[in-house]
PDB file of N, CA and C in Angstrom:
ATOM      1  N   UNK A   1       2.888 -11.662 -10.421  1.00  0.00           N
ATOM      2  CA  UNK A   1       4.169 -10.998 -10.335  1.00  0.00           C
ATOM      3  C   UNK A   1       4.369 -10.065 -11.536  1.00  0.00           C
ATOM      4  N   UNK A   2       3.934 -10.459 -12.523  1.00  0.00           N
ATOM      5  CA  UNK A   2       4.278  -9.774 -13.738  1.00  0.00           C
ATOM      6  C   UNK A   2       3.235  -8.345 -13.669  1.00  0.00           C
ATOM      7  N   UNK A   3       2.192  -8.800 -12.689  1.00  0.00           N
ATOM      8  CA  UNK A   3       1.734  -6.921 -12.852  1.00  0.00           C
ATOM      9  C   UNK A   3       2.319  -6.335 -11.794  1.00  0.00           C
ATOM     10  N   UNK A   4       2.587  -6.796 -10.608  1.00  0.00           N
ATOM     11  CA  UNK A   4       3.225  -6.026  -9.860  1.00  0.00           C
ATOM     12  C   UNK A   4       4.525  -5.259 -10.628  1.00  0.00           C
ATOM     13  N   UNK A   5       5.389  -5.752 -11.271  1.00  0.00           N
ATOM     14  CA  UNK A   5       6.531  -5.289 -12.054  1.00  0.00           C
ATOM     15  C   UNK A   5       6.008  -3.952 -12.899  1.00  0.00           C
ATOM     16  N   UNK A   6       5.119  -4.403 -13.688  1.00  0.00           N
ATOM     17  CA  UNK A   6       4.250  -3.744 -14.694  1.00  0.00           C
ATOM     18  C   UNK A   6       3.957  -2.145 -14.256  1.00  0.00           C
ATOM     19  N   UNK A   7       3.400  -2.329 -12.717  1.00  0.00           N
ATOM     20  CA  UNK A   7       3.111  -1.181 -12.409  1.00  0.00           C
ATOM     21  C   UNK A   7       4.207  -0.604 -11.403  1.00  0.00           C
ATOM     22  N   UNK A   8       5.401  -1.383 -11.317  1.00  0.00           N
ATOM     23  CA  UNK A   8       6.452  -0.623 -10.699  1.00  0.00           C
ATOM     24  C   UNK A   8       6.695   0.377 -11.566  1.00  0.00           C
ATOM     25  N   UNK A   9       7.287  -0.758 -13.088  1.00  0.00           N
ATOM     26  CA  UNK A   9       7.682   0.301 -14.063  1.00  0.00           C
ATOM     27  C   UNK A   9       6.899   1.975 -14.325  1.00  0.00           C
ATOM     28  N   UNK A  10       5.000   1.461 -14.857  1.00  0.00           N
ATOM     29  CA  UNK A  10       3.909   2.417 -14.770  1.00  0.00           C
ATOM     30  C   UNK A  10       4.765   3.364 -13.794  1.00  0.00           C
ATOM     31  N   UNK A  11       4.467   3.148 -11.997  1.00  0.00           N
ATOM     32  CA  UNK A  11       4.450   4.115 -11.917  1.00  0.00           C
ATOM     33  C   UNK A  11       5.748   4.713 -11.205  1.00  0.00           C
ATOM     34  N   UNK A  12       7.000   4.496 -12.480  1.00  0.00           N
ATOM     35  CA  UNK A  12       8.325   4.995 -12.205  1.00  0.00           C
ATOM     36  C   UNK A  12       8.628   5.135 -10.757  1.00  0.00           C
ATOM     37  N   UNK A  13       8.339   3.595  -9.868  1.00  0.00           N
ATOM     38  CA  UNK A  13       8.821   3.543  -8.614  1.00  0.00           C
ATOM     39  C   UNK A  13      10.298   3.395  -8.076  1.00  0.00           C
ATOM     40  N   UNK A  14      11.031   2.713  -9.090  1.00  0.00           N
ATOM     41  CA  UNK A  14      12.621   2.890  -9.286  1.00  0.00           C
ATOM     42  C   UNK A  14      13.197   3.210 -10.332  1.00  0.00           C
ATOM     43  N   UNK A  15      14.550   3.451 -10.411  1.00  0.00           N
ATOM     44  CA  UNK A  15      15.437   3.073 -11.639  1.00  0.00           C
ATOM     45  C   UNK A  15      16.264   2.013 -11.174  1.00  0.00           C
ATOM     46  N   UNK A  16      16.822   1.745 -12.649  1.00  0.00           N
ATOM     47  CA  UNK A  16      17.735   0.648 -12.500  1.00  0.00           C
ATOM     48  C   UNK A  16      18.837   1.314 -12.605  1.00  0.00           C
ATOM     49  N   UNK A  17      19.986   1.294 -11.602  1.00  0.00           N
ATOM     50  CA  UNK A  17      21.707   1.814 -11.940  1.00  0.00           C
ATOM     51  C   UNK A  17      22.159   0.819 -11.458  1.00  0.00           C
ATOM     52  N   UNK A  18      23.485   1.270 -11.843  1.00  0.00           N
ATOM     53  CA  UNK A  18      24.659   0.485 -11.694  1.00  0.00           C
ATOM     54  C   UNK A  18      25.242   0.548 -10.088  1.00  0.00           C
ATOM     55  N   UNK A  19      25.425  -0.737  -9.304  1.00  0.00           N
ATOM     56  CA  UNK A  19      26.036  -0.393  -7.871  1.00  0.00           C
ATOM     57  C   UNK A  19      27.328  -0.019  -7.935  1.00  0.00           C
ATOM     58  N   UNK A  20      27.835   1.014  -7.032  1.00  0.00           N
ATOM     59  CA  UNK A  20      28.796   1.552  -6.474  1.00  0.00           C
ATOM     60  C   UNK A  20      29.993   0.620  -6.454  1.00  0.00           C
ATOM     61  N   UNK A  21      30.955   0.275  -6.660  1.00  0.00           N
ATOM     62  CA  UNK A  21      31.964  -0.813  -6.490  1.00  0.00           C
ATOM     63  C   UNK A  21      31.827  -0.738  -4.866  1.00  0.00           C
ATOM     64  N   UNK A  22      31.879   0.471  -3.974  1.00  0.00           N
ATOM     65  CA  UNK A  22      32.555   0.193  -2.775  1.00  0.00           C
ATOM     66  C   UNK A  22      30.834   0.053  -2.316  1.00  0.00           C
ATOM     67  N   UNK A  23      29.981  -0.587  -2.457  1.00  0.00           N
ATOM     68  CA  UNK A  23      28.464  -1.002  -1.877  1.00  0.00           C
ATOM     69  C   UNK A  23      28.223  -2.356  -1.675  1.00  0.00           C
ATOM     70  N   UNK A  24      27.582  -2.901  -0.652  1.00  0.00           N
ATOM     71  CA  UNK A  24      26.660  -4.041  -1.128  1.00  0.00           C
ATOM     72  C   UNK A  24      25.186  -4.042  -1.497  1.00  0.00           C
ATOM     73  N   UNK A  25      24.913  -5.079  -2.566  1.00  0.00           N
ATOM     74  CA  UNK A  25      23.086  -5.161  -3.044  1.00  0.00           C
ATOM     75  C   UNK A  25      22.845  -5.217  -1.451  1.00  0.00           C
ATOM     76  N   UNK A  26      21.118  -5.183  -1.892  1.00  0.00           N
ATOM     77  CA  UNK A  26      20.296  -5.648  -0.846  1.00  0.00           C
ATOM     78  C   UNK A  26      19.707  -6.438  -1.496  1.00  0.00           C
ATOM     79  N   UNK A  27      19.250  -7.379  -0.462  1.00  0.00           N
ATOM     80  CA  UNK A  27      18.525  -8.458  -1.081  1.00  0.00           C
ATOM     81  C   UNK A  27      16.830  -8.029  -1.474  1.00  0.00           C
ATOM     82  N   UNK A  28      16.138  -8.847  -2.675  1.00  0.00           N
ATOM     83  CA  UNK A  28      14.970  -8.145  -2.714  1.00  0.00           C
ATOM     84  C   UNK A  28      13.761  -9.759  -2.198  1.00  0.00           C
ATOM     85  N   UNK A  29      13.021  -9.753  -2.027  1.00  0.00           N
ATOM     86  CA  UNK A  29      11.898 -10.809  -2.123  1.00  0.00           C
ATOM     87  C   UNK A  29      10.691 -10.700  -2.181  1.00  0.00           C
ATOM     88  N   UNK A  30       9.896 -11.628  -2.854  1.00  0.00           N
ATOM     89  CA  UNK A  30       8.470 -11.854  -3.513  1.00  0.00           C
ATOM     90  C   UNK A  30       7.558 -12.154  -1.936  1.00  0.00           C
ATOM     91  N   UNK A  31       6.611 -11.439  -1.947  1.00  0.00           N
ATOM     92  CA  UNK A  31       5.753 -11.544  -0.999  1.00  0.00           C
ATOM     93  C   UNK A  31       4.436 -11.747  -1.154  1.00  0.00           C
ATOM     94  N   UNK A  32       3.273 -12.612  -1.040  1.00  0.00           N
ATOM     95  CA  UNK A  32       2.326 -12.653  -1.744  1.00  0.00           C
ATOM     96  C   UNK A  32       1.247 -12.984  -0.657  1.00  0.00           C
ATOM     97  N   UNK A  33       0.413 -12.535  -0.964  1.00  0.00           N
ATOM     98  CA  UNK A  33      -0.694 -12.560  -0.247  1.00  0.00           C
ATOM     99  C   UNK A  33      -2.207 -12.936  -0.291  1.00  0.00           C
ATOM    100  N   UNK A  34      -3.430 -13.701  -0.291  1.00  0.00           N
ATOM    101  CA  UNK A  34      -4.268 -13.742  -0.557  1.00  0.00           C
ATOM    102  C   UNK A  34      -5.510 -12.722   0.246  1.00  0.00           C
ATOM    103  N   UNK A  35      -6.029 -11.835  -0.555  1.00  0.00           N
ATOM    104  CA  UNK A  35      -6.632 -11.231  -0.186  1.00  0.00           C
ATOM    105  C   UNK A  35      -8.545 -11.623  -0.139  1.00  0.00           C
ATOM    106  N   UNK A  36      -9.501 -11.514   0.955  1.00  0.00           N
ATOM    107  CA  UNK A  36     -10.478 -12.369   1.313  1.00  0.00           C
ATOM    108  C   UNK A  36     -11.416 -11.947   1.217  1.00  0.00           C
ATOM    109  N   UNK A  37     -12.435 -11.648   0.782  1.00  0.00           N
ATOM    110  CA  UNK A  37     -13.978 -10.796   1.059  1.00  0.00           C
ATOM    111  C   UNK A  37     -14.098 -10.861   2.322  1.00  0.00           C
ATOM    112  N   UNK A  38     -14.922 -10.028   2.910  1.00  0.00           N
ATOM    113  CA  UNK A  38     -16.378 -10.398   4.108  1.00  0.00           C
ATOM    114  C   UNK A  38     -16.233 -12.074   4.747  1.00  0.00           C
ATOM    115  N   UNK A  39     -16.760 -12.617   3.419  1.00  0.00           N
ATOM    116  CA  UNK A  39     -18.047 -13.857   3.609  1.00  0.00           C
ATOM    117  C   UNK A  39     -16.538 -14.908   3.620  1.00  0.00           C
ATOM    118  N   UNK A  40     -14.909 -14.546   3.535  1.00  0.00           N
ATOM    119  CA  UNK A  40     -13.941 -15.241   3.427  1.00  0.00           C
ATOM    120  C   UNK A  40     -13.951 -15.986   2.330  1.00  0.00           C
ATOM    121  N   UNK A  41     -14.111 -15.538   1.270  1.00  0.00           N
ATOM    122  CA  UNK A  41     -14.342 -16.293  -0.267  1.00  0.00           C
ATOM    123  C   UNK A  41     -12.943 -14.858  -1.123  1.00  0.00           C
ATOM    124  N   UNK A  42     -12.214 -15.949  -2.136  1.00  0.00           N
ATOM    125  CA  UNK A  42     -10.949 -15.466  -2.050  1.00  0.00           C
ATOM    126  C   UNK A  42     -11.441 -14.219  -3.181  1.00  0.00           C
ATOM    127  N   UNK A  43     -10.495 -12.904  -3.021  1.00  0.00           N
ATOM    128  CA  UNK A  43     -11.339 -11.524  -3.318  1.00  0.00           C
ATOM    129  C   UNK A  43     -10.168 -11.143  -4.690  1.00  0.00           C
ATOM    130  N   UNK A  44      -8.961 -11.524  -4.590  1.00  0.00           N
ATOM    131  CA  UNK A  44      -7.869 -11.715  -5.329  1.00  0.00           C
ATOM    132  C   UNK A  44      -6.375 -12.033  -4.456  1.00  0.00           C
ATOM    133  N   UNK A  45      -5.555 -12.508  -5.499  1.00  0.00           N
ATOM    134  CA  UNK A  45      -4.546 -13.265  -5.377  1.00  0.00           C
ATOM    135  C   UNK A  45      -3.416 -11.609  -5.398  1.00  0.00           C
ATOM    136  N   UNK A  46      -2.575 -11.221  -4.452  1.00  0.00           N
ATOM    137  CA  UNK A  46      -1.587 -10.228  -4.598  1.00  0.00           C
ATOM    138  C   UNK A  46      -0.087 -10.939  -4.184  1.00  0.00           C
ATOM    139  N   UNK A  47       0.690 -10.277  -5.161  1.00  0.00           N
ATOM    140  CA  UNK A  47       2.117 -10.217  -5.323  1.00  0.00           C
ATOM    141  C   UNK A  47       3.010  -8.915  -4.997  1.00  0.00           C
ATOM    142  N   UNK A  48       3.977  -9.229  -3.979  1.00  0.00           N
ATOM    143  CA  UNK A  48       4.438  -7.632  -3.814  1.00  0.00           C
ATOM    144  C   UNK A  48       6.276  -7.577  -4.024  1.00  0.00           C
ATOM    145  N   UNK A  49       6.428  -6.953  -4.494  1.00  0.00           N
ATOM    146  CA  UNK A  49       8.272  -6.871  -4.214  1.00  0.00           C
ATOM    147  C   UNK A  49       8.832  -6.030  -3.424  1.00  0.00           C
ATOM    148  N   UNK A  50       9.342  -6.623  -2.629  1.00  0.00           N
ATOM    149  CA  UNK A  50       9.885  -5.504  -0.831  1.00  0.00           C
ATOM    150  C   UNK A  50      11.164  -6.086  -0.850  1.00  0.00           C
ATOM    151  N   UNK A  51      11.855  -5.029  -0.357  1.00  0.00           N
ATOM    152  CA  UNK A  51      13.364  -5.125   0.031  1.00  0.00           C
ATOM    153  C   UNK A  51      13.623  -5.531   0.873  1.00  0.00           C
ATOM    154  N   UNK A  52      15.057  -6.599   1.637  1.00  0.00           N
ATOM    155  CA  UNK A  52      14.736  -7.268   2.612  1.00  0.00           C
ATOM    156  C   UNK A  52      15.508  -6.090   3.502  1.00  0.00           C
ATOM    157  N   UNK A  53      14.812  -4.936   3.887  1.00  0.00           N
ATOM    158  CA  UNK A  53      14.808  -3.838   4.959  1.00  0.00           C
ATOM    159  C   UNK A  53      15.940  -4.159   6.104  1.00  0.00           C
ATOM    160  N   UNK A  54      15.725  -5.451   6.336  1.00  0.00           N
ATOM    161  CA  UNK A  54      16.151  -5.597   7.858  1.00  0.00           C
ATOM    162  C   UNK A  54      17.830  -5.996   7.841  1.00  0.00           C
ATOM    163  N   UNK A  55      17.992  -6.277   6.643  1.00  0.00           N
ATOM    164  CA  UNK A  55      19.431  -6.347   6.408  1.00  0.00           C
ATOM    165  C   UNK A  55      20.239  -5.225   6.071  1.00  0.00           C
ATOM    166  N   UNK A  56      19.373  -4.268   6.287  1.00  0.00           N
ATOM    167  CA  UNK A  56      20.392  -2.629   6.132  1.00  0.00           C
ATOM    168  C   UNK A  56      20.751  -2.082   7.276  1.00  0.00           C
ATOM    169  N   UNK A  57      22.261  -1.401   7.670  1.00  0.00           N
ATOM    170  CA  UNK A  57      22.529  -0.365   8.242  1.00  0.00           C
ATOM    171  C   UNK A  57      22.491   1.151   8.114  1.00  0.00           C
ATOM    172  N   UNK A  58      21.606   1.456   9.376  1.00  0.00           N
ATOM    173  CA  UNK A  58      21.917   2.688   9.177  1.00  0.00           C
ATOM    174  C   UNK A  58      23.134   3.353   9.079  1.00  0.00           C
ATOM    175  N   UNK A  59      22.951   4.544   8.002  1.00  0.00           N
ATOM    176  CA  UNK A  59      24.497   5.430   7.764  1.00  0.00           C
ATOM    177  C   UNK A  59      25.472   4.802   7.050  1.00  0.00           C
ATOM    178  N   UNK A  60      24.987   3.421   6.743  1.00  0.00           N
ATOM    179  CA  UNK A  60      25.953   3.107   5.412  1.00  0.00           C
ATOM    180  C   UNK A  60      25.045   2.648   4.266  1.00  0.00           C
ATOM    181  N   UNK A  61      23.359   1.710   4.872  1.00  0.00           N
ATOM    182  CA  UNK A  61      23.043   1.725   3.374  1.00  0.00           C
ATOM    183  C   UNK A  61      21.477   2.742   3.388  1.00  0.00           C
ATOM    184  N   UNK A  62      21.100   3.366   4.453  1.00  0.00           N
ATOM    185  CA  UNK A  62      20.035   4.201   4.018  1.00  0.00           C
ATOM    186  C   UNK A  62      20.767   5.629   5.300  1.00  0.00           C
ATOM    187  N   UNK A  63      19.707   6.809   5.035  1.00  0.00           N
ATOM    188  CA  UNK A  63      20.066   8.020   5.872  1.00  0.00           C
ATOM    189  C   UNK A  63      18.998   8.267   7.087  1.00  0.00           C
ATOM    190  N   UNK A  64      17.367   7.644   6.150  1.00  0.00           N
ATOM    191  CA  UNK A  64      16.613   8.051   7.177  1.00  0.00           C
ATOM    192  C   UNK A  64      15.995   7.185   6.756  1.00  0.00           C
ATOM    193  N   UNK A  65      14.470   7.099   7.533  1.00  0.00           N
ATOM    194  CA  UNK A  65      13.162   6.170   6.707  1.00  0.00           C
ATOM    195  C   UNK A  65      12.234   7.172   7.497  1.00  0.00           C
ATOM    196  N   UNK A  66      11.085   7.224   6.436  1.00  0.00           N
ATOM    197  CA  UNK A  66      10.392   7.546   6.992  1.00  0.00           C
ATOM    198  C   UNK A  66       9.013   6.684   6.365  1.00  0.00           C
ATOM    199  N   UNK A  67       8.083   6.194   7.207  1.00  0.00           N
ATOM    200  CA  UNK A  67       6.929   4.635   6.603  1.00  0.00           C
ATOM    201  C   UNK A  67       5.478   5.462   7.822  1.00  0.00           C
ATOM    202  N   UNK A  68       4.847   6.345   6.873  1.00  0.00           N
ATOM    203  CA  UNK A  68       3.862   6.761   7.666  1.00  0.00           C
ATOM    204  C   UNK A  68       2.744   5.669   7.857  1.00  0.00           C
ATOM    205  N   UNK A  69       2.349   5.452   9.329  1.00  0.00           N
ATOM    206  CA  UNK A  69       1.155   4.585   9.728  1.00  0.00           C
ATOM    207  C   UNK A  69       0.281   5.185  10.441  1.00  0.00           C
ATOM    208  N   UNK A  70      -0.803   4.476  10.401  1.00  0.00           N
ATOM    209  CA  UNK A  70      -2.092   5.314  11.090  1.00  0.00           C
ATOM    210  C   UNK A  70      -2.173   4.175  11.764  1.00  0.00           C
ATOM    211  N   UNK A  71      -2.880   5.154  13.345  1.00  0.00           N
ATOM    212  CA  UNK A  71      -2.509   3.980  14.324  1.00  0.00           C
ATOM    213  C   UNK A  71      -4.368   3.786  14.521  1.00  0.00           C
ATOM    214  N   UNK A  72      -4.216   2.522  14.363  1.00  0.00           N
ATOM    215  CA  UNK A  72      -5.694   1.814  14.887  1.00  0.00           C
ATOM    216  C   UNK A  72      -6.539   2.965  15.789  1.00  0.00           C
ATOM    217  N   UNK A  73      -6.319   3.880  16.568  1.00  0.00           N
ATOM    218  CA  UNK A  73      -7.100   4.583  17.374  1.00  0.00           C
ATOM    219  C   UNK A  73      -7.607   5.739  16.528  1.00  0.00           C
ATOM    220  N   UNK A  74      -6.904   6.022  15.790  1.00  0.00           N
ATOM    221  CA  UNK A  74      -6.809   6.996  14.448  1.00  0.00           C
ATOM    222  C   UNK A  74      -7.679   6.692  13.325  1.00  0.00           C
ATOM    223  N   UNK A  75      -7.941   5.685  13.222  1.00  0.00           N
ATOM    224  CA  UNK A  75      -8.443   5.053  11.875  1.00  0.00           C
ATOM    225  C   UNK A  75     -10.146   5.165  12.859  1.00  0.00           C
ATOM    226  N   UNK A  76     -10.500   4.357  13.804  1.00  0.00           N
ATOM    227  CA  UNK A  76     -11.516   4.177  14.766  1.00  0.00           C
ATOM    228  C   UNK A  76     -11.955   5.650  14.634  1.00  0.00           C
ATOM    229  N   UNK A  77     -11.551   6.331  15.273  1.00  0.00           N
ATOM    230  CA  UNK A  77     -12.080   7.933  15.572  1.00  0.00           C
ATOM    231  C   UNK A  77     -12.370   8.678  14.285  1.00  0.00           C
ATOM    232  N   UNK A  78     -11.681   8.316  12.933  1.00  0.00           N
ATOM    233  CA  UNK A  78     -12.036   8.809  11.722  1.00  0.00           C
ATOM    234  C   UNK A  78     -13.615   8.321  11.182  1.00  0.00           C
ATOM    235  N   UNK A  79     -13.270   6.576  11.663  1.00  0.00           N
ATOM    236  CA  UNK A  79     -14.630   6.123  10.996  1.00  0.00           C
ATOM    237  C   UNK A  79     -16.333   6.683  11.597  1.00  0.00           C
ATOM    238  N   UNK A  80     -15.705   7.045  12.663  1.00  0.00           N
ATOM    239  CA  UNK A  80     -16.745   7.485  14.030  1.00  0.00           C
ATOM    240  C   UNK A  80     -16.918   8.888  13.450  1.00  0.00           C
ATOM    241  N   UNK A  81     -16.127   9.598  12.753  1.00  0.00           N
ATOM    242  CA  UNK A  81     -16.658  11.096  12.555  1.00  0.00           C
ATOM    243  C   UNK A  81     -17.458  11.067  11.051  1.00  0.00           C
ATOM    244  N   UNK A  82     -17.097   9.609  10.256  1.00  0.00           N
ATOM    245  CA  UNK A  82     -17.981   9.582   9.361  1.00  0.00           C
ATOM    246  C   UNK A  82     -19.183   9.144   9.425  1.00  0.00           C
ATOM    247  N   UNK A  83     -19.068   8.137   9.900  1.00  0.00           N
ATOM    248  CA  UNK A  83     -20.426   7.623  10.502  1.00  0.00           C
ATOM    249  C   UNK A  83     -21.605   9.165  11.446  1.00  0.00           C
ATOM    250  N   UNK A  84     -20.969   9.861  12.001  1.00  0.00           N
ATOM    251  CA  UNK A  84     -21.240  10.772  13.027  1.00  0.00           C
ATOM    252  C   UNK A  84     -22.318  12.115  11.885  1.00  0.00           C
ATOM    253  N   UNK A  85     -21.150  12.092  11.128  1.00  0.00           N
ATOM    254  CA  UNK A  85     -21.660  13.385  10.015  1.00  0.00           C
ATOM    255  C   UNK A  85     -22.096  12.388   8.739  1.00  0.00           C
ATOM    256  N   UNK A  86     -22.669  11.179   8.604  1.00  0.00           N
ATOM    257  CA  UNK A  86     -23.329  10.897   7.891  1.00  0.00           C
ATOM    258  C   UNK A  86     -22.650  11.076   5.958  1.00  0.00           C
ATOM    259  N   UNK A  87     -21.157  10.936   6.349  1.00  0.00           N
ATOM    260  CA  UNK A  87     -20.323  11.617   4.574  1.00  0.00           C
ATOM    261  C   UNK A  87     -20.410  10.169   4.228  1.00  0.00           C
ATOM    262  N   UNK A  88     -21.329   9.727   3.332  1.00  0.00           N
ATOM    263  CA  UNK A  88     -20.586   8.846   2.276  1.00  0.00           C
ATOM    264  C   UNK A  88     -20.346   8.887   0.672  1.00  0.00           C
ATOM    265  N   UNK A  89     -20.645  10.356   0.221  1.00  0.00           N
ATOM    266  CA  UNK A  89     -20.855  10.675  -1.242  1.00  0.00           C
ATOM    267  C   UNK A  89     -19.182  11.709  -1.304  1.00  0.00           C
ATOM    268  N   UNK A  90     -17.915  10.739  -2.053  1.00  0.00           N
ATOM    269  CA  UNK A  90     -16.973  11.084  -1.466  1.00  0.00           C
ATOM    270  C   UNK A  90     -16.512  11.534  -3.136  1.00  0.00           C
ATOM    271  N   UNK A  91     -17.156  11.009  -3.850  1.00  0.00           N
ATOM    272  CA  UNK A  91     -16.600  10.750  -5.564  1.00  0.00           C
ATOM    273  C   UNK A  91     -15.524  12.125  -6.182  1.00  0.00           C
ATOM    274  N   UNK A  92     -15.504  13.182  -5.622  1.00  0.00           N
ATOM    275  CA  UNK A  92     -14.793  14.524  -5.640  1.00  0.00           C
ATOM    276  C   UNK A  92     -13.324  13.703  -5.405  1.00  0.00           C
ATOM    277  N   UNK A  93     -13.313  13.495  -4.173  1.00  0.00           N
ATOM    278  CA  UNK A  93     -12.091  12.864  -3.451  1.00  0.00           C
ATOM    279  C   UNK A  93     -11.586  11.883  -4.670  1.00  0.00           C
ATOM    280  N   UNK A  94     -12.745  10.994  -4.663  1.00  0.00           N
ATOM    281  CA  UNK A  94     -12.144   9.763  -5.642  1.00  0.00           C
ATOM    282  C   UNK A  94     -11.402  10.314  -7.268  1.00  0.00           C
ATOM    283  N   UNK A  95     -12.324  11.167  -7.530  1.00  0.00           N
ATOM    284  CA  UNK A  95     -11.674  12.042  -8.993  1.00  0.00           C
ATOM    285  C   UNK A  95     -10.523  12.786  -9.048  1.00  0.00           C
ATOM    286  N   UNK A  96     -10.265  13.397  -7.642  1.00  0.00           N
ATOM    287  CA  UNK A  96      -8.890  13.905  -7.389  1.00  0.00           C
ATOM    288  C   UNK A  96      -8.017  12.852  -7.271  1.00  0.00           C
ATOM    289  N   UNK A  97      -7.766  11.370  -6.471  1.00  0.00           N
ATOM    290  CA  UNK A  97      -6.939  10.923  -6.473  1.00  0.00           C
ATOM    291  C   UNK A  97      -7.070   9.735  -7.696  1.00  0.00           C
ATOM    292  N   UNK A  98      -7.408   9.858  -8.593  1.00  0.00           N
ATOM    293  CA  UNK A  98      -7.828   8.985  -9.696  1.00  0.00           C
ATOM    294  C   UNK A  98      -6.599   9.654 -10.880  1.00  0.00           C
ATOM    295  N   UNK A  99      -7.111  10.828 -10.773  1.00  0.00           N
ATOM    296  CA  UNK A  99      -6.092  12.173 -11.451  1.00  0.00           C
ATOM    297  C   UNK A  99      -4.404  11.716 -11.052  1.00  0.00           C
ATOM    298  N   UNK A 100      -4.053  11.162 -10.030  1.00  0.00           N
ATOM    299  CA  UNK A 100      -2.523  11.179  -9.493  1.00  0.00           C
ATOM    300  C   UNK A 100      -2.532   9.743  -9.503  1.00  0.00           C
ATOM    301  N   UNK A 101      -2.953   8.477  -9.138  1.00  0.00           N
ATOM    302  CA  UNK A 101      -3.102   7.453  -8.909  1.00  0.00           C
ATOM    303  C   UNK A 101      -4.019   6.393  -9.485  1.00  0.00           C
ATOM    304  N   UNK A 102      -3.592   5.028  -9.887  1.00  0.00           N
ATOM    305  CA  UNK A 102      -4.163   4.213 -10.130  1.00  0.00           C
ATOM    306  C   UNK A 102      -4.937   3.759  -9.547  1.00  0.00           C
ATOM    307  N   UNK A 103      -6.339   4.011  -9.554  1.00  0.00           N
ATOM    308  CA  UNK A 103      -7.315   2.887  -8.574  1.00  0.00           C
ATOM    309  C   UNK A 103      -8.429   2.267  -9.154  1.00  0.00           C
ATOM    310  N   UNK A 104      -8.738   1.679  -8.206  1.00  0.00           N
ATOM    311  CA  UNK A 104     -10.118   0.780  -8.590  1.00  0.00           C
ATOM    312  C   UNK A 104     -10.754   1.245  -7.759  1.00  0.00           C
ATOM    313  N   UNK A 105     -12.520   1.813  -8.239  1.00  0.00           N
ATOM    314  CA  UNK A 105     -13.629   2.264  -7.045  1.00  0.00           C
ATOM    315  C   UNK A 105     -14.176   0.646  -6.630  1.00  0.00           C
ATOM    316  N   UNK A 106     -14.680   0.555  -5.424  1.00  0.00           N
ATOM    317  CA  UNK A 106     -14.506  -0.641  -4.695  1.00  0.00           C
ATOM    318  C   UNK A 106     -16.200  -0.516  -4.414  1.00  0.00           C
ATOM    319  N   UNK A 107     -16.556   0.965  -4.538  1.00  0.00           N
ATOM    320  CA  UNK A 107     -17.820   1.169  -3.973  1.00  0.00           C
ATOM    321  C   UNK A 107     -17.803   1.955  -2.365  1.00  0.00           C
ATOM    322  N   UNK A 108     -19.078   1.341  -1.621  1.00  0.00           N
ATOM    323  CA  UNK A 108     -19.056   2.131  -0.336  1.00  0.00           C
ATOM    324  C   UNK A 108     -18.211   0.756   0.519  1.00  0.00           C
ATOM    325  N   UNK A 109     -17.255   1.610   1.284  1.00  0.00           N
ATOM    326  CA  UNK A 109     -16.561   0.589   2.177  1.00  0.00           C
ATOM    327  C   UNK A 109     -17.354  -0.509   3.137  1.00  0.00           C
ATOM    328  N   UNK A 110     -16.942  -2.055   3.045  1.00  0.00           N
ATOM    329  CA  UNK A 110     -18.078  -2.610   3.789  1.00  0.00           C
ATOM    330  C   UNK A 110     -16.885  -3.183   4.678  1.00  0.00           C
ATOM    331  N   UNK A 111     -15.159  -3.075   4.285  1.00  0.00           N
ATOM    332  CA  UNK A 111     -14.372  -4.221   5.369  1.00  0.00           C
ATOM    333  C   UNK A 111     -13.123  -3.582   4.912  1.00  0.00           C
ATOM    334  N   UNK A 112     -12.589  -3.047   6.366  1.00  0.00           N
ATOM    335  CA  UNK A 112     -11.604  -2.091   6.048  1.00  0.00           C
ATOM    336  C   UNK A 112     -10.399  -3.009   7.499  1.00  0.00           C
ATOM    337  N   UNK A 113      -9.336  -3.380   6.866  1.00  0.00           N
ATOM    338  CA  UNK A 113      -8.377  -3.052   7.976  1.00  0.00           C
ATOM    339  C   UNK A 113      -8.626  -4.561   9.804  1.00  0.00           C
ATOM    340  N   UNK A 114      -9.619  -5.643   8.454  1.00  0.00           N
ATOM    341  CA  UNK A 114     -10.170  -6.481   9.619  1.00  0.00           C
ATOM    342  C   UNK A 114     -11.393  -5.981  10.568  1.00  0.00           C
ATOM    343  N   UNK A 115     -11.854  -4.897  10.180  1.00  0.00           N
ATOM    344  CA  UNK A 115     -13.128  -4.079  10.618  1.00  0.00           C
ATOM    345  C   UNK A 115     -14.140  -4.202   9.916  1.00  0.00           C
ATOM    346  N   UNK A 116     -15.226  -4.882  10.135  1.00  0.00           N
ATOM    347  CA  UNK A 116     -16.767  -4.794   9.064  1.00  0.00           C
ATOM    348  C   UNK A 116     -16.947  -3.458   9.390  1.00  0.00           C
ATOM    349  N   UNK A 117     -17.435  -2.794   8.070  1.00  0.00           N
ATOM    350  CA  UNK A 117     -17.777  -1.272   8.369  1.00  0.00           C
ATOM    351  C   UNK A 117     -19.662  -1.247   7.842  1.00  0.00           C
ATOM    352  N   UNK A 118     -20.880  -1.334   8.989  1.00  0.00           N
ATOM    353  CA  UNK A 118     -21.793  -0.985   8.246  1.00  0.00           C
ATOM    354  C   UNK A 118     -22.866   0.357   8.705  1.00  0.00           C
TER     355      UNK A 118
END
C-alpha cells in the first residue's frame, strides 16, 4: 500500500482539497491483487486505491467518464499482425514511453491478458 500511495503522489495523480460544504465524499477502497507467472508461482503481490465508482451520480458527482478498453478481438488481431510481420525489437517504443512513464522492461511478452503468447 505504501507504494501504491508513493507513486500516486510521484505521479501527481490527485490533489488533496477541501470538500464543498454543499457535496458528499466518495467512498475510497484498497483493492489487492496477486499477480501469477506462466508456471502459476506468485510473480508479485499488488495494491490498488479505486474509488467506490458505483456510488456516484451522474450530474451531481461526475459530468462524464470516459475508461478506454480494448476489446479482446482487438488485442487478438494486434497480436496476429505481430506475430504476422515478425516485430519484436520494440526498445524505440520502450524509450519513448520510459521518457513519460514509469516502467519496468519485462522482456519479450510470454503472458499477456490470460493469453500465453509464444
Amino acid at each position: 500500500m505504501k507504494e501504491e500511495i508513493t507513486m500516486i503522489n510521484k505521479n501527481q495523480t490527485w490533489t488533496l482539497t477541501d470538500k464543498p460544504p454543499d457535496k458528499r465524499a466518495i467512498g475510497l477502497k484498497w483493492v489487492f491483487k496477486t499477480k501469477l507467472n506462466p508456471d502459476r508461482l506468485v510473480n508479485k503481490l499488488k495494491a490498488r486505491l479505486v474509488v467506490k465508482g458505483y456510488a456516484q451520480v451522474e450530474g451531481v458527482d461526475f459530468g462524464e467518464t470516459f475508461a478506454p478498453v480494448a476489446r479482446i478481438e482487438t488485442i487478438r488481431l494486434l497480436l496476429a499482425l505481430v506475430a504476422e510481420k515478425g516485430w519484436t525489437q520494440i526498445s524505440s517504443l520502450k524509450q519513448q514511453f520510459g521518457k513519460v512513464f514509469e516502467m519496468t522492461d519485462l522482456g519479450l511478452m510470454k503472458y499477456f491478458l490470460g493469453m500465453e503468447i509464444e
